[in-house]
Every structure is written in structure tokens, then in C-alpha cells.
C-alpha atoms as a PDB file:
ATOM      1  CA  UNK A   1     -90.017 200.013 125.493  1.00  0.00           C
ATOM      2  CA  UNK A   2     -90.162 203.250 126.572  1.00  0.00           C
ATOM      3  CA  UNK A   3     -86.139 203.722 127.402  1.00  0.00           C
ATOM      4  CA  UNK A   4     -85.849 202.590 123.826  1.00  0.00           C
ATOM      5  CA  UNK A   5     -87.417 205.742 122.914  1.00  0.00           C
ATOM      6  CA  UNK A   6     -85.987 208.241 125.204  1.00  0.00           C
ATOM      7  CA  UNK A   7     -82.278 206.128 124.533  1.00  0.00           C
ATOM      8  CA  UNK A   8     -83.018 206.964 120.455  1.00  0.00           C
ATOM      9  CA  UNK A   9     -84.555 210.653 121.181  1.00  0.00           C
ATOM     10  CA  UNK A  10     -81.140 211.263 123.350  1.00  0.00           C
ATOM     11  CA  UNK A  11     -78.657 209.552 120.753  1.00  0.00           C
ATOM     12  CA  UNK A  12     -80.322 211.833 117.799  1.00  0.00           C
ATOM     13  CA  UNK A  13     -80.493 214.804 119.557  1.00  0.00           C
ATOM     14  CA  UNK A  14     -76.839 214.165 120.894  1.00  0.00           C
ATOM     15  CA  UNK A  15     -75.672 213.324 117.372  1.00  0.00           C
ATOM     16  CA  UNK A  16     -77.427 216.300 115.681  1.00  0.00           C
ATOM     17  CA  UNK A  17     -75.797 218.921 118.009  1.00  0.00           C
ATOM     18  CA  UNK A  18     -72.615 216.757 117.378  1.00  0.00           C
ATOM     19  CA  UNK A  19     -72.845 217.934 114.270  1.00  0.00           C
ATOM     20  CA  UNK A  20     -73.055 221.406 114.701  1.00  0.00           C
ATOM     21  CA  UNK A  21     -70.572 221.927 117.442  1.00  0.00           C
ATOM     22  CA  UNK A  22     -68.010 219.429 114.847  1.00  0.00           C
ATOM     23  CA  UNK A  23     -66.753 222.228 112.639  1.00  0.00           C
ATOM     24  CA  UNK A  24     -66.141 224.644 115.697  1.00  0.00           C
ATOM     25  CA  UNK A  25     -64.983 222.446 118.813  1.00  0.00           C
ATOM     26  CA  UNK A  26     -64.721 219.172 117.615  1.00  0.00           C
ATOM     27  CA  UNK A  27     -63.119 218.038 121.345  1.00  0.00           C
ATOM     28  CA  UNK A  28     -66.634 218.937 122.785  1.00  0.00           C
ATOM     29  CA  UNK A  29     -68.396 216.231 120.010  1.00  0.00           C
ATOM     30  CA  UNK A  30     -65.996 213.499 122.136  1.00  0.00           C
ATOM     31  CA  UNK A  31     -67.188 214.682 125.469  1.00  0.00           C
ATOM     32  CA  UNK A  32     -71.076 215.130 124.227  1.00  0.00           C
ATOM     33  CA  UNK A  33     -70.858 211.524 123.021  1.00  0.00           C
ATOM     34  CA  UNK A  34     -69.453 210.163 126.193  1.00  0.00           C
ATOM     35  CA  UNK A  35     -72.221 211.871 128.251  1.00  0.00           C
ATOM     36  CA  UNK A  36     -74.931 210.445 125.618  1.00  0.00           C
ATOM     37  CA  UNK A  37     -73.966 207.176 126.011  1.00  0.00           C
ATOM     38  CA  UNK A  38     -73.073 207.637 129.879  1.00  0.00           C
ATOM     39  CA  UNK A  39     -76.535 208.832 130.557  1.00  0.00           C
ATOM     40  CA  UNK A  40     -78.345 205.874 128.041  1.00  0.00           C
ATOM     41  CA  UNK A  41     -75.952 202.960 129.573  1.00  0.00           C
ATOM     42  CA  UNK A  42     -76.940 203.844 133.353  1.00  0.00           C
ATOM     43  CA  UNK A  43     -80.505 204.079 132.457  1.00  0.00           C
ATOM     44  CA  UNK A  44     -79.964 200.519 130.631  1.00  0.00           C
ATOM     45  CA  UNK A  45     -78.480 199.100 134.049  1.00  0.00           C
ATOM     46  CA  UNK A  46     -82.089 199.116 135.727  1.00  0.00           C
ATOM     47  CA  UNK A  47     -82.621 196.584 133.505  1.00  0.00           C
ATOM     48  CA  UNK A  48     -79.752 194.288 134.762  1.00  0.00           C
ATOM     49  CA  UNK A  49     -81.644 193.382 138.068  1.00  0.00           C
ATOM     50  CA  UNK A  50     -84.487 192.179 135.843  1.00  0.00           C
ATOM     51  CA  UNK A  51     -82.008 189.731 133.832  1.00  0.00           C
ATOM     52  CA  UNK A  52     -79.981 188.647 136.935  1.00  0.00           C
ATOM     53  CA  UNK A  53     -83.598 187.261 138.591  1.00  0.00           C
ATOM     54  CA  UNK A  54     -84.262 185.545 134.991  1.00  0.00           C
ATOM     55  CA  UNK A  55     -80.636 184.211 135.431  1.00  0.00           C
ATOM     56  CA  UNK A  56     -81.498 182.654 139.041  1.00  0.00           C
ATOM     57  CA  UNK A  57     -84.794 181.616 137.570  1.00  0.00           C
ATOM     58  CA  UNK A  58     -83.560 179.505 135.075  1.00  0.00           C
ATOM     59  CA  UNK A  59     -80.983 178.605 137.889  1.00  0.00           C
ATOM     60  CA  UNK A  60     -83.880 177.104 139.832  1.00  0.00           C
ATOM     61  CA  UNK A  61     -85.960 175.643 136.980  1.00  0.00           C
ATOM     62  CA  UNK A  62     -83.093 173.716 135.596  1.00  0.00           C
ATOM     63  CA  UNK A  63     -80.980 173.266 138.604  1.00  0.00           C
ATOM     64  CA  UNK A  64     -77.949 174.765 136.796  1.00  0.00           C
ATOM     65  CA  UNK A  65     -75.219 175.526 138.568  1.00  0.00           C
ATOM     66  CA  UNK A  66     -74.138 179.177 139.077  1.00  0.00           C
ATOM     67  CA  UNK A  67     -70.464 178.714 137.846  1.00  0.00           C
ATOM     68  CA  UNK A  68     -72.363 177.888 134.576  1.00  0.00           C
ATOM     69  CA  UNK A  69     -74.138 180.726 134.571  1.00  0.00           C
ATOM     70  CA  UNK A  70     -72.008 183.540 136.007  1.00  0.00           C
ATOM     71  CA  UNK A  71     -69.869 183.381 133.102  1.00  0.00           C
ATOM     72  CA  UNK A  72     -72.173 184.500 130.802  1.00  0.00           C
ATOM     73  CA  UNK A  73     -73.845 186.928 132.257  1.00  0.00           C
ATOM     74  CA  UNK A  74     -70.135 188.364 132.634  1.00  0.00           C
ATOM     75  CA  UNK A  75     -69.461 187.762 128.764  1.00  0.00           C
ATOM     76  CA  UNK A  76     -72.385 189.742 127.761  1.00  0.00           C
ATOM     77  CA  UNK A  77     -71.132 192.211 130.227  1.00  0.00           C
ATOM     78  CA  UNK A  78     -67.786 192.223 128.915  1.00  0.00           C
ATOM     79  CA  UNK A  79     -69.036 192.559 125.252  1.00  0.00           C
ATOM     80  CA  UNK A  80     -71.468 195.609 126.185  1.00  0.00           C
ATOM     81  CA  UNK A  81     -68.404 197.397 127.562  1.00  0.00           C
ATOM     82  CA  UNK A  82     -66.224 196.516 124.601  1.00  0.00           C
ATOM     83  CA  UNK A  83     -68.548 197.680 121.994  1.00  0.00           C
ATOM     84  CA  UNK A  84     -69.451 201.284 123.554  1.00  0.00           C
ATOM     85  CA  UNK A  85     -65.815 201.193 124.301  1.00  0.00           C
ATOM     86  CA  UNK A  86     -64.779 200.489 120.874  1.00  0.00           C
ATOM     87  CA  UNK A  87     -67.185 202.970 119.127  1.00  0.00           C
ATOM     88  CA  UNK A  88     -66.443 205.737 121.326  1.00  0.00           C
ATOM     89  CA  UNK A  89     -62.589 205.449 120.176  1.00  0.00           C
ATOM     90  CA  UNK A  90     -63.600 205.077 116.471  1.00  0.00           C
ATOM     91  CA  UNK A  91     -66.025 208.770 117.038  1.00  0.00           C
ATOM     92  CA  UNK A  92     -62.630 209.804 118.070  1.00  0.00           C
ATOM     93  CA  UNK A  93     -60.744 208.933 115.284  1.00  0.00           C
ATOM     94  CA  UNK A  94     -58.938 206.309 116.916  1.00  0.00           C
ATOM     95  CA  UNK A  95     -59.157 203.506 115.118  1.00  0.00           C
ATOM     96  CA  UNK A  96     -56.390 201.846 116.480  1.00  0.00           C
ATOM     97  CA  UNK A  97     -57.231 202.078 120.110  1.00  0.00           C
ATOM     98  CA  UNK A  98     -60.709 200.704 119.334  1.00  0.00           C
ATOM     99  CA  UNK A  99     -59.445 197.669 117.772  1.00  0.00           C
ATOM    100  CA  UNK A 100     -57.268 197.223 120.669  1.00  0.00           C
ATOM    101  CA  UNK A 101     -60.198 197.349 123.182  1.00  0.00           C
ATOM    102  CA  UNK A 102     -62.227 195.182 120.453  1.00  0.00           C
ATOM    103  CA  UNK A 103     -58.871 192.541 121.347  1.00  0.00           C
ATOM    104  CA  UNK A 104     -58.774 193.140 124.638  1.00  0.00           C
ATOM    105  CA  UNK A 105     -62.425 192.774 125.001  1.00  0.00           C
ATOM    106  CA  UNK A 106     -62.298 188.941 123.039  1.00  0.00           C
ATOM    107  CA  UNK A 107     -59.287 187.816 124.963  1.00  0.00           C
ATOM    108  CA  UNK A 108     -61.141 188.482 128.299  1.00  0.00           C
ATOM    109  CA  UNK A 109     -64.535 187.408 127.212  1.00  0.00           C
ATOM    110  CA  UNK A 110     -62.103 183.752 126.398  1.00  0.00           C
ATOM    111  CA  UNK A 111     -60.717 183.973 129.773  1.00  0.00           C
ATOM    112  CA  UNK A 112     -63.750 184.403 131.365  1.00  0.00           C
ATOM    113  CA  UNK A 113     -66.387 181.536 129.024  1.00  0.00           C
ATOM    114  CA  UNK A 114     -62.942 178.938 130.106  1.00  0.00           C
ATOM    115  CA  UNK A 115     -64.344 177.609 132.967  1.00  0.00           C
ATOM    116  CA  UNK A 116     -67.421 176.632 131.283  1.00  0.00           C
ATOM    117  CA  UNK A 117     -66.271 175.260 128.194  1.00  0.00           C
ATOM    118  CA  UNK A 118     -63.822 173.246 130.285  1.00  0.00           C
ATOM    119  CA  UNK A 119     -66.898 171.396 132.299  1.00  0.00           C
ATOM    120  CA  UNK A 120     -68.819 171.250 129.085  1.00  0.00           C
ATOM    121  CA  UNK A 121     -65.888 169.457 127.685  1.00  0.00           C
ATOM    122  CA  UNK A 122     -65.784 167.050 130.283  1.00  0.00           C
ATOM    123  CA  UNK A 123     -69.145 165.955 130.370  1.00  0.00           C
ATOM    124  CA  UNK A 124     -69.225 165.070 126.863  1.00  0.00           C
ATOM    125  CA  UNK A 125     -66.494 163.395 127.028  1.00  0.00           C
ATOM    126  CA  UNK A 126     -68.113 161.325 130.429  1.00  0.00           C
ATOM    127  CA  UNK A 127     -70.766 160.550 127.978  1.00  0.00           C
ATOM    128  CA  UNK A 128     -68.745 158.912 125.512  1.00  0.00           C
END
């Protein structure tokens, strides 16, 4: 709860300077954004260990197989990267380049879930 905080108080403080420093060097409100989000994301990733024990927990529980559950763990991964990637391009006025990462981002988040639909697909149809 408390990175929530700290990842609002840096965003807001990040976008209010963003502000200021817009109508005199708007090339440094790019760079001030990257750092923002930079600095929030890598704080987020000490969460990741936390979610990849939850993923071998349920692994355990359930006895699912880890081909069933790597994929989405790397979808959500995928789609994390996609949206900061996308949002960053649209802050630069690139709205074009974000909804090419936005594609990019859905065509390998497909590639990836494949796998898994394919085996899901195949035991429902061993069930009918």
C-alpha cells in the first residue's frame, strides 16, 4: 500500500513540474516522464517475486502444469510493457507509434496465450 502512495506522490509531482518545464523545454517533459515511470515500474518489480511464489502456489495446490501457467504470467507481462509503452508515445505526441506498440503488444500477447488455448482446446474436445 505504501508504494501506491509514493508511486501517486512521484507521478503528481512528475506531472506538475511537467507542466511547468512544457512551455519552455517541452523535450525535457518526455525524458521527466520516462524517469517517473522508470523509477515507479522498478519499484513495482519487488512485487513480481511475491506473484511468481503465488503462481507456484497455485502450481502446487492444483497440480497445474507450468506450461499453463507461464503463459500468463508472460501475458500480463507483455500487457504491462505495452501499456507504459503505449502512453509514453501518446505524452509524446505520437499517436501513431503508440498504436503500433498497442498492435504489437496484442499480436505477441496471441502468440504467447497459443500454447494454452491449444491444450485447453483439446481437452474439451477429449471430453466430448
Amino acid at each position: 500500500m505504501a508504494l501506491v502512495g509514493k508511486a501517486a506522490a512521484l507521478a503528481l509531482t512528475a506531472a506538475l513540474i511537467g507542466l511547468l518545464l512544457r512551455r519552455t523545454n517541452p523535450e525535457l517533459t518526455l525524458l521527466l516522464s520516462i524517469g517517473a515511470v522508470t523509477l515507479i515500474m522498478g519499484a513495482a518489480l519487488g512485487f513480481a517475486k511475491s506473484f511468481t511464489e503465488l503462481a507456484q502456489a497455485v502450481q502446487r495446490i492444483f497440480g497445474v502444469s507450468e506450461t499453463l501457467i507461464k503463459p500468463v504470467i508472460k501475458c500480463v507481462a507483455v500487457a504491462i510493457i505495452t501499456k507504459m509503452s503505449a502512453d509514453l508515445c501518446k505524452d509524446a505526441s505520437q499517436a501513431s507509434a503508440a498504436s503500433a506498440v498497442e498492435l504489437a503488444g496484442t499480436v505477441c500477447a496471441l502468440c504467447i496465450i497459443m500454447p494454452l488455448l491449444l491444450s485447453m482446446l483439446t481437452a474439451i474436445g477429449g471430453m466430448i
